[in-house]
Structure formats: C-alpha cells, structure tokens
C-alpha atoms as a PDB file:
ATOM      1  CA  UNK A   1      16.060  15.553 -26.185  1.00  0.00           C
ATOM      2  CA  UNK A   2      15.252  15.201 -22.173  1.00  0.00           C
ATOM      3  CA  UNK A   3      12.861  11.615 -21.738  1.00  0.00           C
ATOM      4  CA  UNK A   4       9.506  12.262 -21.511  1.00  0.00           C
ATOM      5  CA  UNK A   5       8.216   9.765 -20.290  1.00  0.00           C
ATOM      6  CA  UNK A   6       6.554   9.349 -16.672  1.00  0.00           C
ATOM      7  CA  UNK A   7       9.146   8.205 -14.101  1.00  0.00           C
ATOM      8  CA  UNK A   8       7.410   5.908 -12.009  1.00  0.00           C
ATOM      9  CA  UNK A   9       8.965   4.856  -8.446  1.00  0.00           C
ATOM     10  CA  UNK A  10       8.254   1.077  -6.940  1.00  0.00           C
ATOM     11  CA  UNK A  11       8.364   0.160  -3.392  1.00  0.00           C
ATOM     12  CA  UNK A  12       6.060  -2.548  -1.434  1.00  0.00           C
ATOM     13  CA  UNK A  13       6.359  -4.405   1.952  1.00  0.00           C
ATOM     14  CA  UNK A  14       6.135  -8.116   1.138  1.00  0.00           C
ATOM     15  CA  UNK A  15      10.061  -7.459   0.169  1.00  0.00           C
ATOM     16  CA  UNK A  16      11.870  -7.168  -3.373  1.00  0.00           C
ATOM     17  CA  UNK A  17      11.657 -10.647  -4.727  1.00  0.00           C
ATOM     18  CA  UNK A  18       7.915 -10.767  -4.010  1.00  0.00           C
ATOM     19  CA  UNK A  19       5.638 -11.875  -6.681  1.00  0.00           C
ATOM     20  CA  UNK A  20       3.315  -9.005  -6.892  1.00  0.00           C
ATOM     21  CA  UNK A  21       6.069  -6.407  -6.975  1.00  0.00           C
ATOM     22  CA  UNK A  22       7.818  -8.373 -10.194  1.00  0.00           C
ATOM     23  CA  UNK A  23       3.830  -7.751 -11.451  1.00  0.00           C
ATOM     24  CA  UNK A  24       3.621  -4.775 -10.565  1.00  0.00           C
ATOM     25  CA  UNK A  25       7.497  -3.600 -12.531  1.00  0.00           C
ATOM     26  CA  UNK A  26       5.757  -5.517 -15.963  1.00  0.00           C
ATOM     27  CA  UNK A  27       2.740  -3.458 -15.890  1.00  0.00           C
ATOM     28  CA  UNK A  28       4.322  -0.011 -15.002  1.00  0.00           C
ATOM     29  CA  UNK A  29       6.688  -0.691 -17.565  1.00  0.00           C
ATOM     30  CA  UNK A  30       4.211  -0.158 -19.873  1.00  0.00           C
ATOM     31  CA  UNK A  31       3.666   3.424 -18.926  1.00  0.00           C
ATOM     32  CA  UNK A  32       7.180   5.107 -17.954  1.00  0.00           C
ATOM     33  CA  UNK A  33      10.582   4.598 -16.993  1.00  0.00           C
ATOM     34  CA  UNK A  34      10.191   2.523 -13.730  1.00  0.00           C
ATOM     35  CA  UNK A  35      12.777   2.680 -10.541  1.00  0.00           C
ATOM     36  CA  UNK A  36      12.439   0.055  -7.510  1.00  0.00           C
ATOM     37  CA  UNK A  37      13.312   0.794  -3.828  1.00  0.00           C
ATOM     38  CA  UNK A  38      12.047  -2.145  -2.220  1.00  0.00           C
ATOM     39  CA  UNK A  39      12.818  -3.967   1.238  1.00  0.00           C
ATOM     40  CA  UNK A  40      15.119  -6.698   1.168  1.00  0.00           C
ATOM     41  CA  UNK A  41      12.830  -8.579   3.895  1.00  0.00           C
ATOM     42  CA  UNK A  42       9.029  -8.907   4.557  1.00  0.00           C
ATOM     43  CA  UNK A  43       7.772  -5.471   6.464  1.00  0.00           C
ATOM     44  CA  UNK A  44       4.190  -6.280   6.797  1.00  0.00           C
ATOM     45  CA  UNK A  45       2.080  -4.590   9.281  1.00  0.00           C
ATOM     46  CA  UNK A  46       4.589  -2.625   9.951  1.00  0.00           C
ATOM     47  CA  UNK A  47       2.462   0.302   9.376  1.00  0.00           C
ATOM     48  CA  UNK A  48       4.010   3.966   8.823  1.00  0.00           C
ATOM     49  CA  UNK A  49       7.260   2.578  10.895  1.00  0.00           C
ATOM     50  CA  UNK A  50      10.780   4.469  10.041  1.00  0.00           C
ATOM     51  CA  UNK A  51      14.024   3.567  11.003  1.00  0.00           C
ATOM     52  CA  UNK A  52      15.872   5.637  13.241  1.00  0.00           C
ATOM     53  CA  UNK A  53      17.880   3.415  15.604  1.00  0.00           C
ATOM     54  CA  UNK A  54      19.710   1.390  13.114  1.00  0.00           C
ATOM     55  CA  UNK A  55      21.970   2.329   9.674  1.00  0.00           C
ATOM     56  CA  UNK A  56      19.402   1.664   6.866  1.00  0.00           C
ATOM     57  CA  UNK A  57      21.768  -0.265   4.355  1.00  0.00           C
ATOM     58  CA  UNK A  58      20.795   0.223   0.494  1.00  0.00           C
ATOM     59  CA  UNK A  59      22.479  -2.126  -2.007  1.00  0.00           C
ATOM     60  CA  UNK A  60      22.003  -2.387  -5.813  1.00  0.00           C
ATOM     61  CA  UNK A  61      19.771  -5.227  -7.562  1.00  0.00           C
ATOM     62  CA  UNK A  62      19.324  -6.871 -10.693  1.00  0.00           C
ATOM     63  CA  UNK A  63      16.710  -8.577  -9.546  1.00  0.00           C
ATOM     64  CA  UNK A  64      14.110  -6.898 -12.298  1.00  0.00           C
ATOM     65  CA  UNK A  65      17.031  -6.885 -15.234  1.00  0.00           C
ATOM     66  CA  UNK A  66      17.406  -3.685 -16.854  1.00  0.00           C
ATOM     67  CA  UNK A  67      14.936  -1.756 -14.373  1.00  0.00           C
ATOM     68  CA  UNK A  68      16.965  -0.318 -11.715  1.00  0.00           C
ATOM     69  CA  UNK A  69      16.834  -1.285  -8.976  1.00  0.00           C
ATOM     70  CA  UNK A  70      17.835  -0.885  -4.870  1.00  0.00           C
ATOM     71  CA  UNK A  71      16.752  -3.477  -1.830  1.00  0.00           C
ATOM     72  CA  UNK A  72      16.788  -1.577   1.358  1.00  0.00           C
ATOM     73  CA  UNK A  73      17.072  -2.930   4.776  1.00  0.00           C
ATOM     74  CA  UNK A  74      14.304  -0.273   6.424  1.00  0.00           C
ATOM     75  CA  UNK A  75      10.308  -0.263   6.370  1.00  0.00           C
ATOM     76  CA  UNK A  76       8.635   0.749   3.275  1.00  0.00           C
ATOM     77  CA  UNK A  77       8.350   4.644   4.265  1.00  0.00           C
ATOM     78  CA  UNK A  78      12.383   4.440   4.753  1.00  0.00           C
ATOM     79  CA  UNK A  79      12.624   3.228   0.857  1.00  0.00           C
ATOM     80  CA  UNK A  80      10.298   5.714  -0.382  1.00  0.00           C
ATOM     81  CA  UNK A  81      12.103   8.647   1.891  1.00  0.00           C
ATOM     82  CA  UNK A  82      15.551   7.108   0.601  1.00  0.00           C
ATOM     83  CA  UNK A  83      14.178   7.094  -3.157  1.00  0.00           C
ATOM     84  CA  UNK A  84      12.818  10.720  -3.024  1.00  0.00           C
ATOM     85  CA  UNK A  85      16.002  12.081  -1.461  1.00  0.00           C
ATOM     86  CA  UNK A  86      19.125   9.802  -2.238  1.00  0.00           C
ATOM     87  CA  UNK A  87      18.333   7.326  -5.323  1.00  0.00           C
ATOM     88  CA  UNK A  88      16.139  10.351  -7.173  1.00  0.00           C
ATOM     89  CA  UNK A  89      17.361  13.230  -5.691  1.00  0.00           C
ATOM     90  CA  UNK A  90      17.988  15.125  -9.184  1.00  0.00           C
ATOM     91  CA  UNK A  91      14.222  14.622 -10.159  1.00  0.00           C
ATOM     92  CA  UNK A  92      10.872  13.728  -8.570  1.00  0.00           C
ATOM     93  CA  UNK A  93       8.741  10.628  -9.227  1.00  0.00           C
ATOM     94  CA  UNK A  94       5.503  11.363 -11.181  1.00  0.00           C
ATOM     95  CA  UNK A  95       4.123   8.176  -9.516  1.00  0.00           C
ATOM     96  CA  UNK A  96       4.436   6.168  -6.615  1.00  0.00           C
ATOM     97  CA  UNK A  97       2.669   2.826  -6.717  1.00  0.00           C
ATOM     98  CA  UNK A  98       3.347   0.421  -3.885  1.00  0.00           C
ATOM     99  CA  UNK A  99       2.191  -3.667  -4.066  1.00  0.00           C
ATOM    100  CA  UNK A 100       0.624  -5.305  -5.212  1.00  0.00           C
ATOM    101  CA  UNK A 101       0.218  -6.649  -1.839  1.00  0.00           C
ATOM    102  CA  UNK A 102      -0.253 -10.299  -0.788  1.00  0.00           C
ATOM    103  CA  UNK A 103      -3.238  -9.840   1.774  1.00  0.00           C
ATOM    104  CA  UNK A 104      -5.923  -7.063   1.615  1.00  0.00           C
ATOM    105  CA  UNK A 105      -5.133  -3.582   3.153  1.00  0.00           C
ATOM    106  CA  UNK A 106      -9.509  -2.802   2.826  1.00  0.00           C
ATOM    107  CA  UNK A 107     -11.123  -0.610   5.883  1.00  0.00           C
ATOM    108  CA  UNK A 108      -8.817  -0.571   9.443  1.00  0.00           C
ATOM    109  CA  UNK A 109      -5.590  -2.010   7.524  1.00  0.00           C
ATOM    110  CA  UNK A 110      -4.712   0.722   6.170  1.00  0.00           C
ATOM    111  CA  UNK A 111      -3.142   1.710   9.195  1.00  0.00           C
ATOM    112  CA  UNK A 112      -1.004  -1.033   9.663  1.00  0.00           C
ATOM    113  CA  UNK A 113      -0.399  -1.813   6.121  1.00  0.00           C
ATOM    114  CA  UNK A 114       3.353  -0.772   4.989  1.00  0.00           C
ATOM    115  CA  UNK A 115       1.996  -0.725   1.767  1.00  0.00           C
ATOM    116  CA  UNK A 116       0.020   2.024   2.145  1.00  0.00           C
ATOM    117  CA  UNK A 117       2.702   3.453   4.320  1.00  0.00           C
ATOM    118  CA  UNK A 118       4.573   3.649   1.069  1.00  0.00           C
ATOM    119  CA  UNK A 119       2.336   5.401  -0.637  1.00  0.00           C
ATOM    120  CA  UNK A 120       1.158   7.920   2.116  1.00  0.00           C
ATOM    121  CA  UNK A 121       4.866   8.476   2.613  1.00  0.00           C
ATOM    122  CA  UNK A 122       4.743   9.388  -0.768  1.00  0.00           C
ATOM    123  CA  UNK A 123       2.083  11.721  -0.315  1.00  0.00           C
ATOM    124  CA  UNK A 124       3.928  13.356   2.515  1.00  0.00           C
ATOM    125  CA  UNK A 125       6.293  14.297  -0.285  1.00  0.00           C
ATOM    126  CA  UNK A 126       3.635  15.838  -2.549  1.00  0.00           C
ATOM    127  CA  UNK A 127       3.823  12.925  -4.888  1.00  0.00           C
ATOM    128  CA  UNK A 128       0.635  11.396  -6.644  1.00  0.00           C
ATOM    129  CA  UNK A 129       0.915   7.987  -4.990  1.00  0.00           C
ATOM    130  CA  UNK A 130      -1.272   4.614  -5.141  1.00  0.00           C
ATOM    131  CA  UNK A 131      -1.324   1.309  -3.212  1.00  0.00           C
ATOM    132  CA  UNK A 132      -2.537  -1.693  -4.805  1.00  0.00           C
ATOM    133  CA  UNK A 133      -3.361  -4.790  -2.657  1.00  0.00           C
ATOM    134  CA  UNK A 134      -5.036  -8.341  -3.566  1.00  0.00           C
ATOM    135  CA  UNK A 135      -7.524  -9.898  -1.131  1.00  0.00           C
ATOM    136  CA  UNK A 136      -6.091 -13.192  -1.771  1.00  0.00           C
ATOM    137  CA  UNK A 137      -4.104 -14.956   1.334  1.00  0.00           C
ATOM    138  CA  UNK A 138      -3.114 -18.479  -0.317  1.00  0.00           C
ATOM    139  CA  UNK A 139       0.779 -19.249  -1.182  1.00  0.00           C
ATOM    140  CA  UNK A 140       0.499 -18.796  -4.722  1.00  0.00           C
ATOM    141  CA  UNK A 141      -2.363 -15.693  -5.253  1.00  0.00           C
ATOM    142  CA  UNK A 142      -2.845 -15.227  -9.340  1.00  0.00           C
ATOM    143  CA  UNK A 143      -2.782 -11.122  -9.784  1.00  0.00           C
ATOM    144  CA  UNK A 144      -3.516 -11.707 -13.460  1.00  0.00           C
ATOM    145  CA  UNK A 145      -6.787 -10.417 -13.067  1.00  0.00           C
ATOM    146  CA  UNK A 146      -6.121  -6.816 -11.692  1.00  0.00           C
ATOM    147  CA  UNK A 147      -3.883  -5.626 -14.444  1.00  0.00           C
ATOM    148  CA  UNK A 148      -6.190  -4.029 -16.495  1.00  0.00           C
ATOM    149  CA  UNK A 149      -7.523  -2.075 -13.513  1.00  0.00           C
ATOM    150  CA  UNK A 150      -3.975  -1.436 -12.414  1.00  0.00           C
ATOM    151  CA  UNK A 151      -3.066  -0.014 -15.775  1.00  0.00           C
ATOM    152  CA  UNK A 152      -6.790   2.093 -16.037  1.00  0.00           C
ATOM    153  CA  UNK A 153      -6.232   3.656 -12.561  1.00  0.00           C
ATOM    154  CA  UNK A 154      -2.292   3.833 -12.913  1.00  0.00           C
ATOM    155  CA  UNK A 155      -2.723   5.564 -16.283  1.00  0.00           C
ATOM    156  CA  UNK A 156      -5.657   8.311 -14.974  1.00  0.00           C
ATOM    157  CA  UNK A 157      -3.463   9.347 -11.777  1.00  0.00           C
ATOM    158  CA  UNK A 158      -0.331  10.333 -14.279  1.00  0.00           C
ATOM    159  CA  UNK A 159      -3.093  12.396 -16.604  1.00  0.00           C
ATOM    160  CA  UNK A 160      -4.937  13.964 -13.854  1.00  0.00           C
ATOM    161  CA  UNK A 161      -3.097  13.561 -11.028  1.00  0.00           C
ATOM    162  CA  UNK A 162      -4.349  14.054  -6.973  1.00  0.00           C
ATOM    163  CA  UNK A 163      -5.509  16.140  -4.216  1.00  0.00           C
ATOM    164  CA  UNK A 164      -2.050  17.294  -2.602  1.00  0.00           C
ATOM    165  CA  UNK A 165      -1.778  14.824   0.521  1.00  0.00           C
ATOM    166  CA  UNK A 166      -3.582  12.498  -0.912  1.00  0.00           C
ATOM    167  CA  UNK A 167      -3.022   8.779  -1.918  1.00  0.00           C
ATOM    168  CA  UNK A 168      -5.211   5.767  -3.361  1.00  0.00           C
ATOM    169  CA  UNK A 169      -5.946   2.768  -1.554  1.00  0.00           C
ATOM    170  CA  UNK A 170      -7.176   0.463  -4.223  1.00  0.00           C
ATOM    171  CA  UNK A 171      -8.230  -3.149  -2.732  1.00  0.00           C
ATOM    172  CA  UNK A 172      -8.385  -6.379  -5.285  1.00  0.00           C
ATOM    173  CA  UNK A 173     -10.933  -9.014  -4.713  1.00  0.00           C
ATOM    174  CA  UNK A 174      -9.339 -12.833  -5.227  1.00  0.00           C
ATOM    175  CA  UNK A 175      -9.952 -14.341  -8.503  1.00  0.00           C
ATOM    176  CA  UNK A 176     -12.933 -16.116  -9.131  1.00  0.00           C
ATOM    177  CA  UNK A 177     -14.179 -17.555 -12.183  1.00  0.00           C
ATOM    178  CA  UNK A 178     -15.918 -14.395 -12.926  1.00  0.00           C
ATOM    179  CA  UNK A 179     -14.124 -11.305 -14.266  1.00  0.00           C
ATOM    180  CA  UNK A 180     -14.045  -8.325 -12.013  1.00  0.00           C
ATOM    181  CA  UNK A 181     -16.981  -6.294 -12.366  1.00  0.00           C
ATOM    182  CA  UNK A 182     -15.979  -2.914 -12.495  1.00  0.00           C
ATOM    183  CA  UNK A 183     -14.187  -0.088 -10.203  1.00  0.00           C
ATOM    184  CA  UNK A 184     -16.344   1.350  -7.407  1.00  0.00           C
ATOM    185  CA  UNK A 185     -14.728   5.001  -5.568  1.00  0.00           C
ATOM    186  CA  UNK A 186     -16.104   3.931  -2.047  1.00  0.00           C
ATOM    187  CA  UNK A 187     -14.935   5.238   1.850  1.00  0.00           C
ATOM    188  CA  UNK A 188     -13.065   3.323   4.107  1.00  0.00           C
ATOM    189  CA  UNK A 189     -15.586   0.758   6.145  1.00  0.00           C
ATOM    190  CA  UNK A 190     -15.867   0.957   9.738  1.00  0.00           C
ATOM    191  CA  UNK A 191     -14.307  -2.226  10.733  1.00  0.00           C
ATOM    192  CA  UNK A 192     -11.975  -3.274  12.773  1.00  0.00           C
ATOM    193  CA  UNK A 193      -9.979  -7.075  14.259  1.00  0.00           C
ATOM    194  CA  UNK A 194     -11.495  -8.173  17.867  1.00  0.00           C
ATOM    195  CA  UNK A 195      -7.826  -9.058  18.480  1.00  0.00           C
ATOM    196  CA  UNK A 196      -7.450 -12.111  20.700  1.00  0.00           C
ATOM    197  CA  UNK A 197      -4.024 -13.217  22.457  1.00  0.00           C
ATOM    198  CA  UNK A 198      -3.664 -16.573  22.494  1.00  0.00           C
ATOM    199  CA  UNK A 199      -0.779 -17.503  25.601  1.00  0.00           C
ATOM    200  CA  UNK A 200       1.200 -20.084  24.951  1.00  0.00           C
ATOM    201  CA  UNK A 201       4.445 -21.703  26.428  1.00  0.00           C
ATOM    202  CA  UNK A 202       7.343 -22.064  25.003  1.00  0.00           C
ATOM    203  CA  UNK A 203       9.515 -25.446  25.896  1.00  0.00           C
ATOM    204  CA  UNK A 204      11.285 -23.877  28.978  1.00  0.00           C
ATOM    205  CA  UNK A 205       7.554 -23.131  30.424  1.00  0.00           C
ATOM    206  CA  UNK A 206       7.602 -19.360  29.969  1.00  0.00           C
ATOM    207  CA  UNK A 207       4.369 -17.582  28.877  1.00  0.00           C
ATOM    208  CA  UNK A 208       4.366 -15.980  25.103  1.00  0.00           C
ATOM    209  CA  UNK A 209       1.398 -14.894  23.033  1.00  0.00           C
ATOM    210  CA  UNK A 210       0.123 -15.043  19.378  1.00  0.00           C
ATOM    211  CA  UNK A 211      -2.009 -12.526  18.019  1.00  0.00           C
ATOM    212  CA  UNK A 212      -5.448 -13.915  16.841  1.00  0.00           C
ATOM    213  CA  UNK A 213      -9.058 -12.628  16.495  1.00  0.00           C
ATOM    214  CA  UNK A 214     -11.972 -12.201  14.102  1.00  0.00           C
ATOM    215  CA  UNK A 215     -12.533  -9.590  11.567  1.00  0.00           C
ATOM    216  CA  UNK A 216     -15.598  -7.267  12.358  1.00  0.00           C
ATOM    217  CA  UNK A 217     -17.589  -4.980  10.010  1.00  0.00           C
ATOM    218  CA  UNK A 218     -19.784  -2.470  11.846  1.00  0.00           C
ATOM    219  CA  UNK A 219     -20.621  -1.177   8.317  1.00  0.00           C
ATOM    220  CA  UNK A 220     -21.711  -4.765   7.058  1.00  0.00           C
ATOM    221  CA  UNK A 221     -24.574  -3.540   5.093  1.00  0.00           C
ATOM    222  CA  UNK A 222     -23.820  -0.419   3.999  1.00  0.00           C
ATOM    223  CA  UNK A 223     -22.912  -0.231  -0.186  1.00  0.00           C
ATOM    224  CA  UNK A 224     -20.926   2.937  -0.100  1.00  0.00           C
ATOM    225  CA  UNK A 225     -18.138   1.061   1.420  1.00  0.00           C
ATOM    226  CA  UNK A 226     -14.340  -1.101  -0.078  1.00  0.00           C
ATOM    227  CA  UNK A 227     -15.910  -3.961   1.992  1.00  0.00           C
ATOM    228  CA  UNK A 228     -18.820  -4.299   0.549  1.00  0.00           C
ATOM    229  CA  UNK A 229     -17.136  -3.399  -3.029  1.00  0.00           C
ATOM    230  CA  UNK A 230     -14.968  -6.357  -2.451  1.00  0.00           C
ATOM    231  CA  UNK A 231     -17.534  -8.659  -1.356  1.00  0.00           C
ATOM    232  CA  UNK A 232     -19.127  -7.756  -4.741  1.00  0.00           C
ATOM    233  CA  UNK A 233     -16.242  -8.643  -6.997  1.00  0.00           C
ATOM    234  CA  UNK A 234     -15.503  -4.532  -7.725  1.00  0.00           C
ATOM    235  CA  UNK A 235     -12.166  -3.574  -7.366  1.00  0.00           C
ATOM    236  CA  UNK A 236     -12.309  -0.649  -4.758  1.00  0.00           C
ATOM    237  CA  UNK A 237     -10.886   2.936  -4.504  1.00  0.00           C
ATOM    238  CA  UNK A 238     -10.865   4.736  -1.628  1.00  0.00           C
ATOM    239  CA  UNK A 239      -9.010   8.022  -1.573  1.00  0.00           C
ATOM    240  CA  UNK A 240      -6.735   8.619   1.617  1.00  0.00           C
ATOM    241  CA  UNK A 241      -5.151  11.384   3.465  1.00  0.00           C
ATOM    242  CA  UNK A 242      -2.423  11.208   6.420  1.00  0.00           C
ATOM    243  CA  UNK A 243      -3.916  14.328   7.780  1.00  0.00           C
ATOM    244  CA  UNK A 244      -5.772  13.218  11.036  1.00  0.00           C
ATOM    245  CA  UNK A 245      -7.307  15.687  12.304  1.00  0.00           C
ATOM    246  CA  UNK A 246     -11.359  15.619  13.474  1.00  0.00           C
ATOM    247  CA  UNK A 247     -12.004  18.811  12.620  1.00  0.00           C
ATOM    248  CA  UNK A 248     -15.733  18.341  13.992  1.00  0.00           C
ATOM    249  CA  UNK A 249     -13.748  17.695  17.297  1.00  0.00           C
ATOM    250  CA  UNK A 250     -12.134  20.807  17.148  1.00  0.00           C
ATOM    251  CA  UNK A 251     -15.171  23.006  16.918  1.00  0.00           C
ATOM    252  CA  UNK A 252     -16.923  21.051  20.434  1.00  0.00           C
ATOM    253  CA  UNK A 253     -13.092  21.342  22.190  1.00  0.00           C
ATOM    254  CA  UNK A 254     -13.453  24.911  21.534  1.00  0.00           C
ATOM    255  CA  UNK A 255     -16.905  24.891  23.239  1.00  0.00           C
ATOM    256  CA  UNK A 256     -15.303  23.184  26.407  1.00  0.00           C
ATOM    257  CA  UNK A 257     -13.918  26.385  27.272  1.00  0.00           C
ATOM    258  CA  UNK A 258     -10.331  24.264  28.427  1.00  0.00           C
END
C-alpha cells in the first residue's frame, strides 16, 4: 500500500546544521515523512537570489539521522528549485516549511529574507508553503515556545491548503516569561530600515563600509499589523504573494494616455 502520509520538504537560510532547522525536522516529523534541502552555509538576506554563475553542488547528509537529507551550496530558492525538480522529481511536496529563522523576517524583511525566499519559491511551484521565523537575535534563541503554533498552523495548511501563489509568513515573538497569547492573521506593516553606511578603513587606509541604521514603523499604531502582533506577544500570520503587480497603478497608467 502507497504511504499516505504528507511529504513535507525542509529548506531554511541560516544553513543545515542550524538550530531552528534541527527544530523545525522534530516537529514536522510529527506530521509526515520529512525531506531536507538545506544550504551548507549561512544565506541570510540573501533575498529571492538564485545561482546562475556557479555549479550548485548537492551532497548527501546525515546530519538529521534517518530523515534524508541534502546540503546544497546555492541560496535557499536554488534548494527548493533543486528539491522540486532533482531530489523529488517523482512526486511533489504537500508542504514546504522553511526556518525557523534566527532573526525576524516581520514587515519589509520579507524581501530580503531567504527564508521566505524558500517558501515563495515554493509557491512559484504551486506548492502550499510556510516560513517560520523567531524574533529573537541572541546566540542561543529558545524556539521551545513556538511549537505548538508551528504544529497548529503546519497541521491546518496540509488540511486546507492555500490560495495558489500564495505562502505564509508567520513571525515568532522571543520568549518571555509569558506564554504566547494567541495567533493573529494581520498584513504586512509599513516599515522599513533608515539604512546608514558607516565608512571605515581598513589597515592599508582604503575606504570600506558597514551597513547600519534604525528600524522604522510608519504603521506604529496601527493593530491590524505583524508588528504590532509581535509587540503584543501574538504569533503573526500574514499571507504573501510574489505577484507584484499594483493593479490600482495600472488603471491611472492607462489614464496617462502613454
């Protein structure tokens, strides 16, 4: 009798031997058979990146024991293009999750974020997809406290599944000593980094720079948004889509008589 369970594919963009991707492997283990395409090297903020000027190399791990596994030398859209067509090429994930992130990927990140790369990538493919990221930027973050939202929101996209071209973006506050409050569906805040270059020298007296700034939130008091979710100990959910079209902007070009 053919396995019925879910086949669930694993990427992220901290790199294969991160901590929240071993997490991640436990808890999807739970639900289906699990596969791992993962980079062998941090890729973060490497956005929606591919490779196309270099071989992509793709070697076997047993890094996760008896889940198999691949570490690939590309971005986190190359592993999830690679798992699709090469490592699953006889059958098609029912799930994509990519994470859990070290860092959160909340409002303007998404764009840079190669997690949700992986999971948009995913989406490209017509594959239910979700990226999970934790808001937590210290060297050892403790995940422990997003698994049962993991597992609630994991579990629901496998029964109902997703708008084609769509994927999750689900953010994770840090843990405090209070328990997450709840989930909260929420849009993407208008925020962005006021990026700031700070020049430098390095010992043979030639100029370099290192990127800096502050975080800005032009939506800082509106409750509809991951931001303000997050700042309220919810995790948040914001549906995504690659497709970036303004199609408000379309109807006023069309006025412009170009």
């Amino acid at each position: 009798m053919a396995d019925k369970k879910p086949l669930i594919l694993i990427s992220n963009d901290d790199g294969i031997t991160a901590h929240g991707i071993r997490t991640l492997v436990e808890l999807m283990k739970q639900l289906g058979n699990v596969v791992v395409v993962a980079p062998n090297s941090p890729q973060s903020g490497m956005g929606h990146a591919i490779t196309i000027a270099n071989p992509i190399r793709l070697y076997p791990s047993d890094i996760f024991g008896d889940v198999p596994a691949y570490e690939c030398s590309g971005t986190p859209a190359d592993c999830v293009k690679l798992a699709k067509h090469h490592v699953l090429k006889d059958r098609a994930p029912d799930l994509v999750v990519s994470g859990i992130n070290h860092g959160g990927n909340s409002s303007i990140s998404i764009l840079y974020s190669g997690t949700m790369s992986a999971a948009i990538e995913a989406a490209i493919e017509g594959i239910p997809a979700i990226g999970f990221s934790l808001g937590d930027f210290t060297r050892q973050p403790d995940f422990s406290h997003t698994h049962e939202h993991i597992l609630t929101i994991a579990r629901s996209v496998l029964e109902r599944g997703v708008q084609p071209g769509t994927a999750l973006n689900v953010n994770f506050p840090g843990r405090t000593a209070e328990p997450l409050k709840g989930i909260r569906i929420c849009r993407q805040a208008n925020a962005k980094w006021q990026e700031v270059f700070d020049e430098r020298r390095d010992p043979h007296g030639r100029r370099y720079f290192w990127l800096a700034g502050d975080f800005v939130n032009f939506d800082a008091h509106a409750e509809d948004t991951d931001e303000y979710a997050l700042s309220q100990n919810y995790t948040s959910v914001v549906p995504c889509q690659y497709d970036l079209t303004s199609y408000s902007m379309m109807n006023e070009l069309r006025n412009w008589n170009l």
